[in-house]
C-alpha atoms as a PDB file:
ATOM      1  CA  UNK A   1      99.883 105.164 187.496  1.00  0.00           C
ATOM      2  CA  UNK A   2      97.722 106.763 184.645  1.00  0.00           C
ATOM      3  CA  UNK A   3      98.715 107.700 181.439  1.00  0.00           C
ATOM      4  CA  UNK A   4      96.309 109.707 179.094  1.00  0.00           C
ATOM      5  CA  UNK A   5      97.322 109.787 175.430  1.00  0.00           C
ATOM      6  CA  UNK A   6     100.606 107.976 176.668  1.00  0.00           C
ATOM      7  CA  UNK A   7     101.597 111.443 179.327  1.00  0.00           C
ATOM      8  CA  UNK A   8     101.041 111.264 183.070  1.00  0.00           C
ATOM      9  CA  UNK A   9      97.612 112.466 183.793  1.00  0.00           C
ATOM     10  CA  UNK A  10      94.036 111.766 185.783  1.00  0.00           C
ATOM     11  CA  UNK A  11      92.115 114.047 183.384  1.00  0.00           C
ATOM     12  CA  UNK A  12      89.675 113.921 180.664  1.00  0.00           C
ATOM     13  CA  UNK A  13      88.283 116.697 178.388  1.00  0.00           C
ATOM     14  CA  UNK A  14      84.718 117.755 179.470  1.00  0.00           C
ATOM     15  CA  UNK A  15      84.325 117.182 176.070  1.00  0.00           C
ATOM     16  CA  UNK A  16      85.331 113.737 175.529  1.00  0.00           C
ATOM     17  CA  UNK A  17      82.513 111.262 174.262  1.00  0.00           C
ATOM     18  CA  UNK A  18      83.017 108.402 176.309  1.00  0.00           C
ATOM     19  CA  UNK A  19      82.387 110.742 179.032  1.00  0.00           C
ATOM     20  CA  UNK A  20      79.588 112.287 177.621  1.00  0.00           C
ATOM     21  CA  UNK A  21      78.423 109.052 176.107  1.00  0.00           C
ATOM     22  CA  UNK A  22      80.098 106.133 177.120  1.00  0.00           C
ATOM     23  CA  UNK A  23      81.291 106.456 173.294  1.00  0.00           C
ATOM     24  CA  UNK A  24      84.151 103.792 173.499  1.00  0.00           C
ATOM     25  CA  UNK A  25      85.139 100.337 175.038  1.00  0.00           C
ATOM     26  CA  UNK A  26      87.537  98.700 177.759  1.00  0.00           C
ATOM     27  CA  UNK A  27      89.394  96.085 178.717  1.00  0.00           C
ATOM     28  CA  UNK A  28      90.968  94.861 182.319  1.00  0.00           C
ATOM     29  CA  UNK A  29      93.873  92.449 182.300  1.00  0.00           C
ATOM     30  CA  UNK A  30      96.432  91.151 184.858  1.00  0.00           C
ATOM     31  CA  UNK A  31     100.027  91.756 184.827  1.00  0.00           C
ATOM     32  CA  UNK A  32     102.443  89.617 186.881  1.00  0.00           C
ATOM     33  CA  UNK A  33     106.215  89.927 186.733  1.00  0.00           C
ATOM     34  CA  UNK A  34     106.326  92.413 184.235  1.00  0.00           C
ATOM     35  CA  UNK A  35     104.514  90.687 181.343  1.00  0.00           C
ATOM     36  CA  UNK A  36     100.338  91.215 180.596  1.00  0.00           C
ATOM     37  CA  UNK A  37      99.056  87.901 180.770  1.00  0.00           C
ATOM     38  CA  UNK A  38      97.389  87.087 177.254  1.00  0.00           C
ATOM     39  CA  UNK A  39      98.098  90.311 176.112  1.00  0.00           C
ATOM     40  CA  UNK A  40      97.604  89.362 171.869  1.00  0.00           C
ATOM     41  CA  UNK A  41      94.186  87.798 172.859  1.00  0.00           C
ATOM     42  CA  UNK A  42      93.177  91.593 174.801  1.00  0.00           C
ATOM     43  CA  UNK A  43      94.654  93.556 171.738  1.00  0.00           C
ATOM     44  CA  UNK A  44      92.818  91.688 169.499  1.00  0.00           C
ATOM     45  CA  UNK A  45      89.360  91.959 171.493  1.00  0.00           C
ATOM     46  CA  UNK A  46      89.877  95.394 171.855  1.00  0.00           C
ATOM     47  CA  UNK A  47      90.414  96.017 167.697  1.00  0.00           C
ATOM     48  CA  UNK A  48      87.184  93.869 167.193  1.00  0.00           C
ATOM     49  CA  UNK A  49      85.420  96.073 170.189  1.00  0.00           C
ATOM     50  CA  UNK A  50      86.576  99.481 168.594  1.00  0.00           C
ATOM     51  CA  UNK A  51      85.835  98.142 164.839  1.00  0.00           C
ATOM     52  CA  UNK A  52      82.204  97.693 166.038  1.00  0.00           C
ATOM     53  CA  UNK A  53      81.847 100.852 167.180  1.00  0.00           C
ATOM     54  CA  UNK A  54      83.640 102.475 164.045  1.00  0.00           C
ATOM     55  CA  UNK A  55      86.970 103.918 166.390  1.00  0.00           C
ATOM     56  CA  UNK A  56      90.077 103.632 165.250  1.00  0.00           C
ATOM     57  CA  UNK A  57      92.095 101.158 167.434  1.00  0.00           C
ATOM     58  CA  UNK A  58      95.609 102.247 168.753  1.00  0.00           C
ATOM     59  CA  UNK A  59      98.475  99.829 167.246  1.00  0.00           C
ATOM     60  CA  UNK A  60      99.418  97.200 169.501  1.00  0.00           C
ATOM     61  CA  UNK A  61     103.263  98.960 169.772  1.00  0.00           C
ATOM     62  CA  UNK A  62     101.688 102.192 170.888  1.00  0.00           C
ATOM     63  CA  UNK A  63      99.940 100.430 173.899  1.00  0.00           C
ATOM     64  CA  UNK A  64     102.497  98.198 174.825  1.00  0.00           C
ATOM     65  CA  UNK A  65     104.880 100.978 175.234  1.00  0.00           C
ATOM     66  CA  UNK A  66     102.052 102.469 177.639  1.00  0.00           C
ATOM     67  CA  UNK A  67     102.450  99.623 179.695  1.00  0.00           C
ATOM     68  CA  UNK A  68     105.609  98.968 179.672  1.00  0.00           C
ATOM     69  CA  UNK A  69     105.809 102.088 180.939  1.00  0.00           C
ATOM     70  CA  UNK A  70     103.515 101.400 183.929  1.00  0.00           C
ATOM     71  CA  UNK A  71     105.203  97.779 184.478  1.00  0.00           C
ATOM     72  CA  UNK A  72     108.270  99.299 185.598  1.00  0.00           C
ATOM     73  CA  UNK A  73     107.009 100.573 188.480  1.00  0.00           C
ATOM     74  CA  UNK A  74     104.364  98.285 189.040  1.00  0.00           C
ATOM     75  CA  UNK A  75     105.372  94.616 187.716  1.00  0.00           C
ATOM     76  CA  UNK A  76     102.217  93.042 189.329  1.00  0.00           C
ATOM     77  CA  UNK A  77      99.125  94.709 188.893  1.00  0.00           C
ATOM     78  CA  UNK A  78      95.347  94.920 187.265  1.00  0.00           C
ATOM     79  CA  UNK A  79      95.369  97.010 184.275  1.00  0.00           C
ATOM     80  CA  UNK A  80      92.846  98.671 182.512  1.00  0.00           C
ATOM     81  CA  UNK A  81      92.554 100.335 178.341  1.00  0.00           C
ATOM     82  CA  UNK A  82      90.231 102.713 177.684  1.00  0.00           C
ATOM     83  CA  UNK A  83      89.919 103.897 174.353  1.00  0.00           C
ATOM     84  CA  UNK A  84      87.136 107.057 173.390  1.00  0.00           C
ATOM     85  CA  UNK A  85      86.216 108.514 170.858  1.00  0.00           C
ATOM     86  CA  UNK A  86      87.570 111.198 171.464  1.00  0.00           C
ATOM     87  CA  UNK A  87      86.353 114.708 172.069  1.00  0.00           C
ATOM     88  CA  UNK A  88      83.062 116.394 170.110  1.00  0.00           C
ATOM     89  CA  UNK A  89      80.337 119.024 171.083  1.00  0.00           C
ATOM     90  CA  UNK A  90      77.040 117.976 171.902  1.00  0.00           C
ATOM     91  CA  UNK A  91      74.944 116.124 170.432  1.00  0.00           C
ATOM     92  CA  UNK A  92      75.181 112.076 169.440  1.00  0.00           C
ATOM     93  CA  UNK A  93      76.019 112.055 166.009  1.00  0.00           C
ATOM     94  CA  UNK A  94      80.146 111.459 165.994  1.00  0.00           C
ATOM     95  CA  UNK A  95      82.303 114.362 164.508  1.00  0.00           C
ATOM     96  CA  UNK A  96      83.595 113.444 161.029  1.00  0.00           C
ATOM     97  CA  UNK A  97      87.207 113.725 162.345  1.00  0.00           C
ATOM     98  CA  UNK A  98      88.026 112.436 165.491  1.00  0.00           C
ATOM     99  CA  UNK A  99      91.387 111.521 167.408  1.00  0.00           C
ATOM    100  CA  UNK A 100      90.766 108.419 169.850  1.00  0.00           C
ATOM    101  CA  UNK A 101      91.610 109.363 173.494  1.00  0.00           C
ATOM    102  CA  UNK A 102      93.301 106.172 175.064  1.00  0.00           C
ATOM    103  CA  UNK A 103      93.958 105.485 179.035  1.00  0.00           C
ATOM    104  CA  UNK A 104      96.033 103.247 180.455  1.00  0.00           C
ATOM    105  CA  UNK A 105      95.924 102.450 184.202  1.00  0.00           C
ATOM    106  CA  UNK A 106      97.040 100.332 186.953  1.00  0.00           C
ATOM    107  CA  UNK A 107      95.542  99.014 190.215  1.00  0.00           C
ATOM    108  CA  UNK A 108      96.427  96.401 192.721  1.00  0.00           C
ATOM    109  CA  UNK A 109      95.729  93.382 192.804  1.00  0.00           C
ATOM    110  CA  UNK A 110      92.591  92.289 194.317  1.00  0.00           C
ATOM    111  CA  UNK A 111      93.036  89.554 197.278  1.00  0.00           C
ATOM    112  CA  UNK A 112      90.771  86.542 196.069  1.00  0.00           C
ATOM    113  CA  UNK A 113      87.755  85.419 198.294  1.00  0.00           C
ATOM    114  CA  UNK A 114      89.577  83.148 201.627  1.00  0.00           C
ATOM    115  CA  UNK A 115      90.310  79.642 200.210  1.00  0.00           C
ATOM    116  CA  UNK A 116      88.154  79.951 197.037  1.00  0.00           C
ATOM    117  CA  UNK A 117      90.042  77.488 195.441  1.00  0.00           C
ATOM    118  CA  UNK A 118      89.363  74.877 197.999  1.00  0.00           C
ATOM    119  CA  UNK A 119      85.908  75.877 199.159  1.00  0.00           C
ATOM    120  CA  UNK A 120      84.108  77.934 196.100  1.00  0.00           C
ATOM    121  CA  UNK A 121      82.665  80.791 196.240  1.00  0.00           C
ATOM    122  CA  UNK A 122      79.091  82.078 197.096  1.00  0.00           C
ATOM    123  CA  UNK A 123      76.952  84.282 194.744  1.00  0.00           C
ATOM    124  CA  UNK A 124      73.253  85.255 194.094  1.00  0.00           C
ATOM    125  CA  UNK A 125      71.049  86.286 191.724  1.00  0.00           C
ATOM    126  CA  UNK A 126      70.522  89.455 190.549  1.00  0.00           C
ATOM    127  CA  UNK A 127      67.286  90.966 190.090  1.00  0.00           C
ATOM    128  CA  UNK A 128      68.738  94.006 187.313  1.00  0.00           C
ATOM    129  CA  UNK A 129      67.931  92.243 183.862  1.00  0.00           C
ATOM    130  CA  UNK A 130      70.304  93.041 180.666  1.00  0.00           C
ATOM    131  CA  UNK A 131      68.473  94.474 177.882  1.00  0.00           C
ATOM    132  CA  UNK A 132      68.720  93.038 174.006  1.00  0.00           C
ATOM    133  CA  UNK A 133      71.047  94.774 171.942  1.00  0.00           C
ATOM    134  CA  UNK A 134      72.248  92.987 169.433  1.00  0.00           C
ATOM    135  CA  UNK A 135      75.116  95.366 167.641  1.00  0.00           C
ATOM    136  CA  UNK A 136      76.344  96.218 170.871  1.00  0.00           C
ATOM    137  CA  UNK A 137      76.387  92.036 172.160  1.00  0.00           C
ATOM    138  CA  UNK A 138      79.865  90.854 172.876  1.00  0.00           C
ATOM    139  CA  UNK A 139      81.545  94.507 172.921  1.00  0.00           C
ATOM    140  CA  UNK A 140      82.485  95.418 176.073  1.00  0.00           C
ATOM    141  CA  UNK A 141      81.826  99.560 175.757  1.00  0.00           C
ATOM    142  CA  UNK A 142      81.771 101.730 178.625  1.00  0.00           C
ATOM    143  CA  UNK A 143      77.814 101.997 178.907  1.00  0.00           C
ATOM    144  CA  UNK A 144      77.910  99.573 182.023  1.00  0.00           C
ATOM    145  CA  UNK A 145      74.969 100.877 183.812  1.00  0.00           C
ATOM    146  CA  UNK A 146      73.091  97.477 184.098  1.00  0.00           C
ATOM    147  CA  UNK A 147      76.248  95.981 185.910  1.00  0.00           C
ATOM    148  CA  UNK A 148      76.801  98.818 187.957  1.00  0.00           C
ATOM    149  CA  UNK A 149      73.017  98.607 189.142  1.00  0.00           C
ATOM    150  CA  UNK A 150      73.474  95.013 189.288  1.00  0.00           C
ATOM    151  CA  UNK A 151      76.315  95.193 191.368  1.00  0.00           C
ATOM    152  CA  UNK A 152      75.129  97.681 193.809  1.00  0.00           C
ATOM    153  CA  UNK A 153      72.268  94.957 194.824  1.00  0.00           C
ATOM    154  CA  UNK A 154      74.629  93.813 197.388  1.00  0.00           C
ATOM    155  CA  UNK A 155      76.668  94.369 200.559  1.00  0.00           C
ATOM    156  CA  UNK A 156      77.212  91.172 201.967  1.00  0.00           C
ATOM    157  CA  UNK A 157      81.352  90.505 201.580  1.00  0.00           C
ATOM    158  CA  UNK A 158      80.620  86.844 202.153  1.00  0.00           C
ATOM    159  CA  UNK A 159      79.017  86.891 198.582  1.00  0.00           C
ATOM    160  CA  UNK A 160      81.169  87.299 195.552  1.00  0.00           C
ATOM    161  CA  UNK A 161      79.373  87.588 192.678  1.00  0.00           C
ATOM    162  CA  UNK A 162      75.985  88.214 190.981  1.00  0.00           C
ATOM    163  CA  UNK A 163      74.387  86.128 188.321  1.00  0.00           C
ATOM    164  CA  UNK A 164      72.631  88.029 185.731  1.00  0.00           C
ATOM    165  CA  UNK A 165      69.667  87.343 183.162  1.00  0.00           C
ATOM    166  CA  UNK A 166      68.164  88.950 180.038  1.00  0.00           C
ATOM    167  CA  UNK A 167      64.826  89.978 179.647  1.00  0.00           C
ATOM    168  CA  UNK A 168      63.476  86.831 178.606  1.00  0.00           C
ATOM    169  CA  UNK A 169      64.703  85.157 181.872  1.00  0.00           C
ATOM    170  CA  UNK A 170      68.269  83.182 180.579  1.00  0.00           C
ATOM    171  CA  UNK A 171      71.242  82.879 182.261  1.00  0.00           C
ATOM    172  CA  UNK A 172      74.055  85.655 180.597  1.00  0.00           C
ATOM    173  CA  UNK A 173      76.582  86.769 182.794  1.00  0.00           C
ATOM    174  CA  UNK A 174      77.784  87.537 186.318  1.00  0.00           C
ATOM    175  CA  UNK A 175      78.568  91.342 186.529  1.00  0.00           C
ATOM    176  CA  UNK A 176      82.192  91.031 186.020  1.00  0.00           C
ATOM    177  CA  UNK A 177      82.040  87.379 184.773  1.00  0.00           C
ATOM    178  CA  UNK A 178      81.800  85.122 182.574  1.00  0.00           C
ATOM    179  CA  UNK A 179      79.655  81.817 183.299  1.00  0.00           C
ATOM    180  CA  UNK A 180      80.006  78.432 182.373  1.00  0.00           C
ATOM    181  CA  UNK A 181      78.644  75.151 183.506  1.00  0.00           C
ATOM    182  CA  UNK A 182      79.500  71.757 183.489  1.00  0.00           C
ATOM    183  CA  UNK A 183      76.949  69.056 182.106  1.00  0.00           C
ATOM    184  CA  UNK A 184      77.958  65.029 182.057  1.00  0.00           C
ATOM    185  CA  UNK A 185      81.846  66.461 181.556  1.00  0.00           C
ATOM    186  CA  UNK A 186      80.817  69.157 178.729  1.00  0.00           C
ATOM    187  CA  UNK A 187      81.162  72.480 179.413  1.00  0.00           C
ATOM    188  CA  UNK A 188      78.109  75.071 178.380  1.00  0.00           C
ATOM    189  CA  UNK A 189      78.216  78.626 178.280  1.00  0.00           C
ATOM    190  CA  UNK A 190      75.232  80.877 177.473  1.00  0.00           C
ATOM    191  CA  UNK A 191      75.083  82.546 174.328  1.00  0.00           C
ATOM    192  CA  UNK A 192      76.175  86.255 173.875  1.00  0.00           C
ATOM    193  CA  UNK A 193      74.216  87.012 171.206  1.00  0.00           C
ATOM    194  CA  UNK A 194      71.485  89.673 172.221  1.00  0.00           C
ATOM    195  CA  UNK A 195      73.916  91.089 175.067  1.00  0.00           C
ATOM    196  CA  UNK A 196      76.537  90.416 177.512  1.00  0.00           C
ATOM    197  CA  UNK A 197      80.680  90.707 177.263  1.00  0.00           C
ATOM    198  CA  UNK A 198      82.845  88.364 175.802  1.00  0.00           C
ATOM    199  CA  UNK A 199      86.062  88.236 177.973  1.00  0.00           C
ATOM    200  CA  UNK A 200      89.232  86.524 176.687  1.00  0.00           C
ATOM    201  CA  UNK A 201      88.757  83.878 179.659  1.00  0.00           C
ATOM    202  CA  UNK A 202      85.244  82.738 178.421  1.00  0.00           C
ATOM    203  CA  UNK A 203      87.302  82.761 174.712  1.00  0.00           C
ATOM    204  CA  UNK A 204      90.399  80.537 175.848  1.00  0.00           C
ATOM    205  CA  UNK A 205      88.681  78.114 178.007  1.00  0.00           C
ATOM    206  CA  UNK A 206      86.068  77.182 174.498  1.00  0.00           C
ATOM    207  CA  UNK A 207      89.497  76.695 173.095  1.00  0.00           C
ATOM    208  CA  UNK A 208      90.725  74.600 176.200  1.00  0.00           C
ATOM    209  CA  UNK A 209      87.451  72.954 176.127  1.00  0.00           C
ATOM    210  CA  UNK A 210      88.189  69.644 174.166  1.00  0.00           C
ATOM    211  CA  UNK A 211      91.703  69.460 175.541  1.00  0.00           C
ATOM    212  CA  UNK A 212      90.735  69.037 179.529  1.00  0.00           C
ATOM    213  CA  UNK A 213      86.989  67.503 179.145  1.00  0.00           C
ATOM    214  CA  UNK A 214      84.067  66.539 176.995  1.00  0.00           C
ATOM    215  CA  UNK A 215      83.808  69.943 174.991  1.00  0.00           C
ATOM    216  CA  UNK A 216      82.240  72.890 175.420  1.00  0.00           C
ATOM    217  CA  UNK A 217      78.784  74.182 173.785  1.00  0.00           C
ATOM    218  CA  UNK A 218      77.372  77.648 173.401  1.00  0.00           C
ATOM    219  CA  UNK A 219      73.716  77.556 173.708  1.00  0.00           C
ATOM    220  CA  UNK A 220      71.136  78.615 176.038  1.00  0.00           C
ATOM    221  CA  UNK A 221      70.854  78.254 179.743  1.00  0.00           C
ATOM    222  CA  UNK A 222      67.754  78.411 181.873  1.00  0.00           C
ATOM    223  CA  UNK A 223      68.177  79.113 185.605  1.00  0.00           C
ATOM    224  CA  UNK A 224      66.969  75.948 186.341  1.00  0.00           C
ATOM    225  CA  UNK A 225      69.820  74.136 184.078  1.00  0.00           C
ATOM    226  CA  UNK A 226      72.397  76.338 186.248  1.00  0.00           C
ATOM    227  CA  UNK A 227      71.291  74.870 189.614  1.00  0.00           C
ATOM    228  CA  UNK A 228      70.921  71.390 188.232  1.00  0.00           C
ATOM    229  CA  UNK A 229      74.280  71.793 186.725  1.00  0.00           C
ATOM    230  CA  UNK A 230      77.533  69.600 188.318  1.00  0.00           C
ATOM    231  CA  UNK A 231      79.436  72.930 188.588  1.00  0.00           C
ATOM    232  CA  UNK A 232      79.317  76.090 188.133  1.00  0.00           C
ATOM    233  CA  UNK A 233      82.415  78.854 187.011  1.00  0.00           C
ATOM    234  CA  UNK A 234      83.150  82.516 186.818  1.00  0.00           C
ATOM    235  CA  UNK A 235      85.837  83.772 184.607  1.00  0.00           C
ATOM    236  CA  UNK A 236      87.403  86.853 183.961  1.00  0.00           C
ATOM    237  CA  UNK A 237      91.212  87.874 183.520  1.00  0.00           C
ATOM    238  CA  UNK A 238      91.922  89.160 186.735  1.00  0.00           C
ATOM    239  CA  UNK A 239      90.445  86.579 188.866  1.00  0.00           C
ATOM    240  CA  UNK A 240      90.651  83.417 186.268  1.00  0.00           C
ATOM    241  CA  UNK A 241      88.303  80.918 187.548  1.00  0.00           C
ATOM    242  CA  UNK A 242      86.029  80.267 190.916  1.00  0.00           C
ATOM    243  CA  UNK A 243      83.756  77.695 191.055  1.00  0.00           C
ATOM    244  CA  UNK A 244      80.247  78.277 193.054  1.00  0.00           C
ATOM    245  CA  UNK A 245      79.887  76.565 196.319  1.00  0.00           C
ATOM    246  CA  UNK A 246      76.048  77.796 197.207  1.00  0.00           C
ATOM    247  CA  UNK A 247      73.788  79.968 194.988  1.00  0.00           C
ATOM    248  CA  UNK A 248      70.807  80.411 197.640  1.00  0.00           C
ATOM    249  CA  UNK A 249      69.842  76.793 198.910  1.00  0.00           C
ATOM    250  CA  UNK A 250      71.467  75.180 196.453  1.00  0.00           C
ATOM    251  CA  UNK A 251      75.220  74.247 197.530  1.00  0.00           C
ATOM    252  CA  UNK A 252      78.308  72.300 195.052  1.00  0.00           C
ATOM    253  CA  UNK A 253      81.179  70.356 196.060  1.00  0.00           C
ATOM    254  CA  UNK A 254      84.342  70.913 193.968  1.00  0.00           C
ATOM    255  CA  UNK A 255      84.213  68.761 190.811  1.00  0.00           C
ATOM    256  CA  UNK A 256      87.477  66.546 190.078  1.00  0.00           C
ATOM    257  CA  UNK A 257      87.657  69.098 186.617  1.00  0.00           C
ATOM    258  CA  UNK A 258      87.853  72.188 188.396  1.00  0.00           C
ATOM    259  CA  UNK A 259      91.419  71.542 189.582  1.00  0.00           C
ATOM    260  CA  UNK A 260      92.768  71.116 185.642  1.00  0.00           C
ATOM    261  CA  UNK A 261      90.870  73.849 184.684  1.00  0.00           C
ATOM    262  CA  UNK A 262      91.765  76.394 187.244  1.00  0.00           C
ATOM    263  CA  UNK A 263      95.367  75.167 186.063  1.00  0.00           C
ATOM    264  CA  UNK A 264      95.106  75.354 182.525  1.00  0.00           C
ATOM    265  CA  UNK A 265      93.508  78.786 182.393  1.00  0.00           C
ATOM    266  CA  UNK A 266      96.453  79.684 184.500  1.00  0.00           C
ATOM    267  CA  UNK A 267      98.753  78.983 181.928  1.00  0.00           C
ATOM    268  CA  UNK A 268      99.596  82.312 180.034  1.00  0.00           C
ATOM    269  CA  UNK A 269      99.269  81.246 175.976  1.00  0.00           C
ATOM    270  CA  UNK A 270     100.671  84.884 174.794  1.00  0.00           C
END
């Protein structure tokens, strides 16, 4: 199901700016049983996306009644916001008065790569680097270009994810993950900064951080620190964690943390 502007609909103004511009953000969570797992922590990242971008966020009661909507019919599910700035004529300078256009879909489930949880899961780097952009770093908008090229550097099903670096060569992201490693029990996660998403995984599991190990740390990381990490893991809110087995020659067993962690990030907190 799709709902635009809270009616049953798959269509968009010609006119609307994220459209026309990517002028707007998103966010994908997973449902299960009726209830959005972590939904306060995805409202909240989407208020902080839209007040960086100077849209007016729709009130969490407005959007939950979207998807209760939706859950009715389809109690397990991924879902995705999309909020734009609405429509304007041409040119990039937003109208004065705009009235946010905000979608609310659902799609099944994705099936997780066979036994990940027992036996990892392969990835790769990617040769598409993320460029610098500070004021947009963090916010995940709808200009996703660099992922999608990212992404589309790969056919092989037996790979599951991509690895992606900025400009100057660091470790950021995978294309629809976040990254962290584990270091002597700590866990390290690059810094998002200059670009990149911040997902409400990557957020919880700093949180979790000094509860299941030795901390976490956001700094800089090299891809030589990656492959001479103790473990690797990609998060997002639809998948929640997989830890690498092989990135090229370099191969992982699972770590006795990656158990607890897989657990405790499976624990909905909202």
């Amino acid at each position: 199901m799709i709902l635009v502007d809270g009616l049953v609909s798959e269509s968009l103004s010609a006119l609307d700016r994220g459209l026309a511009y990517g002028d707007g953000v998103f966010r994908t969570m997973r449902a299960e049983s009726g209830k959005v797992l972590h939904w306060p922590r995805h409202h909240r990242k989407l208020e902080h996306d839209c007040a960086r971008l100077g849209i007016a966020c729709p009130a969490a009661p407005v959007l939950s009644a979207d998807i209760g909507r939706i859950l009715r019919a389809e109690p397990d599910c991924v879902l995705k916001i999309i909020v734009t700035r609405g429509q304007g004529g041409r040119g990039f300078a937003p109208p004065m008065h705009t009235e946010p256009t905000r979608v609310v879909a659902s799609f099944p489930l994705p099936l997780p790569p066979q036994d990940c949880d027992e036996h990892g899961v392969r990835v790769r780097w990617c040769s598409t680097r993320l460029a610098a952009q500070p004021a947009l770093a963090g916010v995940k908008h709808l200009n996703r270009l660099e992922n999608v090229l990212a992404r589309s550097e790969w056919t092989d099903p037996t790979i599951a994810e991509g690895i992606m670096l900025d400009a100057g060569g660091d470790v950021v992201e995978g294309t629809m993950s976040n990254i962290f490693i584990l270091e002597q029990g700590r866990l390290i996660t690059p810094s998002l900064e200059r670009c990149g998403v911040a997902g409400v995984q990557r957020e919880r599991l700093i949180a979790l951080a000094e509860r299941i190990c030795r901390g976490s740390e956001v700094g800089s990381v090299s891809p030589p620190r990656l492959l001479a990490a103790d473990q690797v893991y990609l998060l997002n809110s639809v998948i929640g964690a997989w830890w690498v087995s092989a990135l090229e020659a370099r191969t992982w067993k699972r770590s006795e943390l990656t158990p607890v962690l897989q657990s405790a990030l499976r624990a909905d907190d909202g």
